[in-house]
C-alpha atoms as a PDB file:
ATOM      1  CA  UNK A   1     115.594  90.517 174.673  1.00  0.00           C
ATOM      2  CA  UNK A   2     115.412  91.900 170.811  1.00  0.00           C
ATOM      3  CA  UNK A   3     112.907  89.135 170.327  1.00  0.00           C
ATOM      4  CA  UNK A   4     111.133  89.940 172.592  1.00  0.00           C
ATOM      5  CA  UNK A   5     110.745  93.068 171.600  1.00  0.00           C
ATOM      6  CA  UNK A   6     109.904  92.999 168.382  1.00  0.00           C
ATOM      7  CA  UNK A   7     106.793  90.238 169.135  1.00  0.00           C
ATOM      8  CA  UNK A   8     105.719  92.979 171.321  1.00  0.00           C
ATOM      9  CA  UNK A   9     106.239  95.482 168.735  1.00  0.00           C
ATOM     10  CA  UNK A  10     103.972  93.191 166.378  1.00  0.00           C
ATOM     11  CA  UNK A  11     101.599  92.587 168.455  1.00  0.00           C
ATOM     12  CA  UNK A  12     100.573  96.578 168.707  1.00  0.00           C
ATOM     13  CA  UNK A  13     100.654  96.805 165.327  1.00  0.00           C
ATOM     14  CA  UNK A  14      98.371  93.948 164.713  1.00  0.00           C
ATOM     15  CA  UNK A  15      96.134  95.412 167.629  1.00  0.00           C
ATOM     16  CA  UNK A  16      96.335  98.493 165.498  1.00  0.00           C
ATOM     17  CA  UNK A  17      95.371  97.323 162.790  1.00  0.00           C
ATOM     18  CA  UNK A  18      92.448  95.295 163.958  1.00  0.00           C
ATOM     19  CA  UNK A  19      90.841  98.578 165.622  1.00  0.00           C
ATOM     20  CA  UNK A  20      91.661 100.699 162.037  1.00  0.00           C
ATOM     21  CA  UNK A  21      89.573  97.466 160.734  1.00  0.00           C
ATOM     22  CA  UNK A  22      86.377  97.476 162.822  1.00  0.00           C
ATOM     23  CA  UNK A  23      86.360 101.775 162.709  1.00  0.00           C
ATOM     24  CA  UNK A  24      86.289 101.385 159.112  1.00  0.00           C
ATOM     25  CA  UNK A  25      83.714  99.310 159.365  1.00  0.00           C
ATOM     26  CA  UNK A  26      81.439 100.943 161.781  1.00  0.00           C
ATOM     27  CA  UNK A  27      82.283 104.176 159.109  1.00  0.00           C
ATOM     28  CA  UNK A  28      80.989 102.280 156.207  1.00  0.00           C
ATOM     29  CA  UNK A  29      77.973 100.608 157.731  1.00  0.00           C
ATOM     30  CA  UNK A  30      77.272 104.455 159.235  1.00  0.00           C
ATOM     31  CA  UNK A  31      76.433 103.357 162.479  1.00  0.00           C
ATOM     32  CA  UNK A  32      76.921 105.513 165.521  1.00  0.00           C
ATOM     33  CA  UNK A  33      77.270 104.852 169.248  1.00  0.00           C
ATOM     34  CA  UNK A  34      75.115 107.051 171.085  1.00  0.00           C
ATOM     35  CA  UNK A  35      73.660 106.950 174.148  1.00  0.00           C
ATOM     36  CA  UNK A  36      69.364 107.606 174.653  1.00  0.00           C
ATOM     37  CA  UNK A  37      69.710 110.759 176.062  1.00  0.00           C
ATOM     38  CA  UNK A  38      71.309 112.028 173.156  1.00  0.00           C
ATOM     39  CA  UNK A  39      68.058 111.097 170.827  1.00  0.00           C
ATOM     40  CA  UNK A  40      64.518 111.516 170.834  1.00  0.00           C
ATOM     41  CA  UNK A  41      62.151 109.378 169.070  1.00  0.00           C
ATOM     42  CA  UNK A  42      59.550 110.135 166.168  1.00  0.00           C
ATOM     43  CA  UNK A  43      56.672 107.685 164.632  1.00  0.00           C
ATOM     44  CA  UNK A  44      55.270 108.005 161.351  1.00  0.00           C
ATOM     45  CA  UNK A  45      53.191 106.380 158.827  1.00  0.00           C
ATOM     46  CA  UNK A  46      53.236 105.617 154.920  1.00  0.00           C
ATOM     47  CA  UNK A  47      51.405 103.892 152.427  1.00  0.00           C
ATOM     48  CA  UNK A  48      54.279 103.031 150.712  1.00  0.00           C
ATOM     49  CA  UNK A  49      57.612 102.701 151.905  1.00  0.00           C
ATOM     50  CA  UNK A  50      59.036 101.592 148.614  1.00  0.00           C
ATOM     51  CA  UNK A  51      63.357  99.935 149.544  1.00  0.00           C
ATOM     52  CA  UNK A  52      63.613 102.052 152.855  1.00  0.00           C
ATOM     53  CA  UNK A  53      65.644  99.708 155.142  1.00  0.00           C
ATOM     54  CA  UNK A  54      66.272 100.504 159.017  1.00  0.00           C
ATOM     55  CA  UNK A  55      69.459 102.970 159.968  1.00  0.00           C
ATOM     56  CA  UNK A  56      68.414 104.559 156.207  1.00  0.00           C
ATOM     57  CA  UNK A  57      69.427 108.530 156.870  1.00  0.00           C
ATOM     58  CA  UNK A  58      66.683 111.163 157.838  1.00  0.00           C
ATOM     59  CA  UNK A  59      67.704 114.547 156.204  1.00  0.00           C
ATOM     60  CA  UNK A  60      66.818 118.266 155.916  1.00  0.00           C
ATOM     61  CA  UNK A  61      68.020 119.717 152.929  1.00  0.00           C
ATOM     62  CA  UNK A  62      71.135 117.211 152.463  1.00  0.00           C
ATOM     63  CA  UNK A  63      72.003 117.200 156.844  1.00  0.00           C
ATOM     64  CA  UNK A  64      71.311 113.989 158.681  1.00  0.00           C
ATOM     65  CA  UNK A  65      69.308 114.755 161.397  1.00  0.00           C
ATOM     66  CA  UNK A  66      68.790 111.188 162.656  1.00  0.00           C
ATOM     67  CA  UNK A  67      67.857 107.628 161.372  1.00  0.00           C
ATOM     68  CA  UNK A  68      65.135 104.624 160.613  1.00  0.00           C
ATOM     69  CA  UNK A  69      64.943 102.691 163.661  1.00  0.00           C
ATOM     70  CA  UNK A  70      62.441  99.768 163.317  1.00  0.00           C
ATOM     71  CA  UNK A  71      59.639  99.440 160.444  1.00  0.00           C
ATOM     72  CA  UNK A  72      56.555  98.004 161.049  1.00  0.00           C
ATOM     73  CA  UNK A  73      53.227  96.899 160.115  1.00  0.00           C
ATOM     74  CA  UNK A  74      50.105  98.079 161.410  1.00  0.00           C
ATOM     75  CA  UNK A  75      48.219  95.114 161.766  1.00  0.00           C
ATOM     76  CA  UNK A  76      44.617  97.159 162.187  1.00  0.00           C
ATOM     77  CA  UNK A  77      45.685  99.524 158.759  1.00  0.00           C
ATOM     78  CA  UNK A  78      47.848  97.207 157.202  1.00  0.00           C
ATOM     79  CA  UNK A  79      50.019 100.090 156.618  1.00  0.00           C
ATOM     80  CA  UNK A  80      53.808 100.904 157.519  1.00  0.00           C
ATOM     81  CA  UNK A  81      54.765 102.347 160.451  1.00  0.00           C
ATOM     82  CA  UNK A  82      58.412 104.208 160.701  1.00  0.00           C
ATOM     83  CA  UNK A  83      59.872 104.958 163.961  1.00  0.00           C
ATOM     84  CA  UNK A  84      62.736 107.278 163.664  1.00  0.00           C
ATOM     85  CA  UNK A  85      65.489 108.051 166.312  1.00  0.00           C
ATOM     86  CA  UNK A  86      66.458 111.945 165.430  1.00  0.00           C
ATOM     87  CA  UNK A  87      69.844 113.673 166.880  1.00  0.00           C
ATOM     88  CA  UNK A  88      68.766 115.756 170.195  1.00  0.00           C
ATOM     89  CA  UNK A  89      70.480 119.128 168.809  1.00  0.00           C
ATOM     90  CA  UNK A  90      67.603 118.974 166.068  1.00  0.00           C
ATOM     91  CA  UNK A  91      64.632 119.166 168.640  1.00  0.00           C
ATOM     92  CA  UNK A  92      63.105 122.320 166.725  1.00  0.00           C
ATOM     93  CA  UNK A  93      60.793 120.776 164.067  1.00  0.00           C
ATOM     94  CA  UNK A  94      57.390 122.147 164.379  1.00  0.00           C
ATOM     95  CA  UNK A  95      54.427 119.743 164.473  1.00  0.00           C
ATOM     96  CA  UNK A  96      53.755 120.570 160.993  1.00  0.00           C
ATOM     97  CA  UNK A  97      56.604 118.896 159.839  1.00  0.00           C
ATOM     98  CA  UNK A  98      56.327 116.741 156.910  1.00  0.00           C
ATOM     99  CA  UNK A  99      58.087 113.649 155.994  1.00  0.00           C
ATOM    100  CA  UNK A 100      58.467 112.308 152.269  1.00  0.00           C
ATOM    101  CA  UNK A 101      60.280 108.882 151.095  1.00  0.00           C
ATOM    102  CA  UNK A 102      62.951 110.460 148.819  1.00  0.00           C
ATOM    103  CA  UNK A 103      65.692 108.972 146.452  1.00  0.00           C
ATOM    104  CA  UNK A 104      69.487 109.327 145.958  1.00  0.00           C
ATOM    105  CA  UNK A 105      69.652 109.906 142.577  1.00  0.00           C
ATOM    106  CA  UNK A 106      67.973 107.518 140.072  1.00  0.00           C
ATOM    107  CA  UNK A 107      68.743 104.526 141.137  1.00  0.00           C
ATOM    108  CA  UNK A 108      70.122 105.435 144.629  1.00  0.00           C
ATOM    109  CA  UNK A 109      69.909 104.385 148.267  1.00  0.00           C
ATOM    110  CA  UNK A 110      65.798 105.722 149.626  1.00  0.00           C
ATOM    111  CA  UNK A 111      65.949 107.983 152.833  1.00  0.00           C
ATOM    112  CA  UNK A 112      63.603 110.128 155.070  1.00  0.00           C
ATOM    113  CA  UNK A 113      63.187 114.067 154.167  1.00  0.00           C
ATOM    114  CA  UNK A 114      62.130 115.716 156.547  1.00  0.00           C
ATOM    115  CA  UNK A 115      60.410 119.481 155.172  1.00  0.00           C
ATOM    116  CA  UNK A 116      60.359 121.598 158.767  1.00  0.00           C
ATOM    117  CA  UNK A 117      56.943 123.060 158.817  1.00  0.00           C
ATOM    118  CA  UNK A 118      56.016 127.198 159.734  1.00  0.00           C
ATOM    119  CA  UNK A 119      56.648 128.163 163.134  1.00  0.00           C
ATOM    120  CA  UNK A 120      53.878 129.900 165.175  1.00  0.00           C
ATOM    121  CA  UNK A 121      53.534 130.897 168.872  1.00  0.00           C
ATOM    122  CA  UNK A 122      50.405 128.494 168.670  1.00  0.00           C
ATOM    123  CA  UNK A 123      52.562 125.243 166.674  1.00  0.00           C
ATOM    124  CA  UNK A 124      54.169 123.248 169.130  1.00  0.00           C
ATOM    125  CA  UNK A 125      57.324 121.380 168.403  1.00  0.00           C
ATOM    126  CA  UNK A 126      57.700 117.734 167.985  1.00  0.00           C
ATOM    127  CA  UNK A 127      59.269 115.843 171.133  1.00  0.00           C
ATOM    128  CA  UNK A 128      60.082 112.372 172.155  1.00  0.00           C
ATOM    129  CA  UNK A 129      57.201 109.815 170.988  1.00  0.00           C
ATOM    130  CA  UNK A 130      55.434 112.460 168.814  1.00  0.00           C
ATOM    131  CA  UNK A 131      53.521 111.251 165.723  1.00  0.00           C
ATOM    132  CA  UNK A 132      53.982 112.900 162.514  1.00  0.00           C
ATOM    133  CA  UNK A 133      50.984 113.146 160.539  1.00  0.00           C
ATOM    134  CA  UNK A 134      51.762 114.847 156.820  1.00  0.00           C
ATOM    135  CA  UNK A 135      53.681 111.751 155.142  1.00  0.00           C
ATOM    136  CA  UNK A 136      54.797 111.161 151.475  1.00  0.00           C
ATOM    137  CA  UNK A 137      54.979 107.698 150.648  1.00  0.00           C
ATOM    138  CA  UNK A 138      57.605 106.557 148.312  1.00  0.00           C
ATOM    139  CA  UNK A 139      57.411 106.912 143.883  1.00  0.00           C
ATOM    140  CA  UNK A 140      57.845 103.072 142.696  1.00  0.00           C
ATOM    141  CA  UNK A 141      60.213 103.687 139.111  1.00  0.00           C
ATOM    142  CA  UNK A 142      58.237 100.194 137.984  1.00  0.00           C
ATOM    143  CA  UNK A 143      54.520 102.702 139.005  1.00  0.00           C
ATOM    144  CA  UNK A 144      55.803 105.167 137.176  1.00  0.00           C
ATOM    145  CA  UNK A 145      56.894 103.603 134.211  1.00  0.00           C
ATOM    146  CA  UNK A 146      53.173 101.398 134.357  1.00  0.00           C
ATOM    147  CA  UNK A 147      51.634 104.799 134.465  1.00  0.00           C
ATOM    148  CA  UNK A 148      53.075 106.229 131.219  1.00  0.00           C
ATOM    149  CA  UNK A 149      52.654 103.217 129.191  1.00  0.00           C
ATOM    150  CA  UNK A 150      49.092 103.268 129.829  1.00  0.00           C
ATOM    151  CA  UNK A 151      48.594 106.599 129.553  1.00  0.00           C
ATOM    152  CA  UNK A 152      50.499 106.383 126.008  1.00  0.00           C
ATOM    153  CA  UNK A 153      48.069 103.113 125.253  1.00  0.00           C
ATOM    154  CA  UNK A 154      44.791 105.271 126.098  1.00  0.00           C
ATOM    155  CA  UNK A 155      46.084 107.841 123.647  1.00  0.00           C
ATOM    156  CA  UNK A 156      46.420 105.303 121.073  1.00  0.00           C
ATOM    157  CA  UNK A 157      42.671 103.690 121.301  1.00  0.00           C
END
């Protein structure tokens, strides 16, 4: 009977422990079970989208408001197109929202911010399947760095 008791005892923690596993994991990989109805979907387009990968964070001033969902590629433009799934209790972003690639740091992880545009009586707000028009594609450090060298060769000649 103590045997028996014990395996079961070892057998909960083991179960334990495997759920403690896979919630760390879903923590780390920052993905969230949430149903549809609890998101709304926005589309937007870049010129450059630089190392943005999908479930990268879209923030307003530091808060995640929602996340990449799919990247494509226009195949008329030949440009990228970002669908976003943003959080339901942020559904008051005006339609003159803008969206800019942005970096964590100097090296960092690239993510969405999203600027909330002026408000107006006349502005309407952006809802489910809306297209967001005033995009900032994303600064390539290897551009940059081109740029200045260039610039510092021209001065030169």
């Amino acid at each position: 009977m103590l045997t028996r008791k014990i395996e079961l005892l070892v057998g909960v923690f083991l179960l334990s422990g495997l759920l403690a596993f896979c919630a760390l994991v879903f923590n780390v990989a920052n993905v969230e079970v949430k149903s549809n109805d609890q998101t709304y979907t926005l589309v937007a387009e870049f010129n450059n989208i630089g190392g943005l990968k999908v479930r990268s964070p879209v923030k307003v001033g530091g808060v995640v408001v929602g996340r990449v969902t799919d990247i494509t590629l226009d195949t008329r433009k030949l440009i990228p197109v970002v669908t976003l799934t943003m959080d339901k209790r942020y559904d008051e972003f005006p339609e003159t929202s803008s969206l800019a690639i942005l970096t964590s740091g100097l090296l960092g992880e690239q993510f969405i911010g999203l600027t909330p545009g002026f408000m107006d009586d006349d502005i309407a707000m952006l809802t489910d399947g809306d297209k967001v028009h005033d995009t900032r594609g994303a600064l390539i450090l290897e551009d940059l760095i081109g740029q200045l060298l260039y610039s510092m060769s021209s001065k030169d000649n």
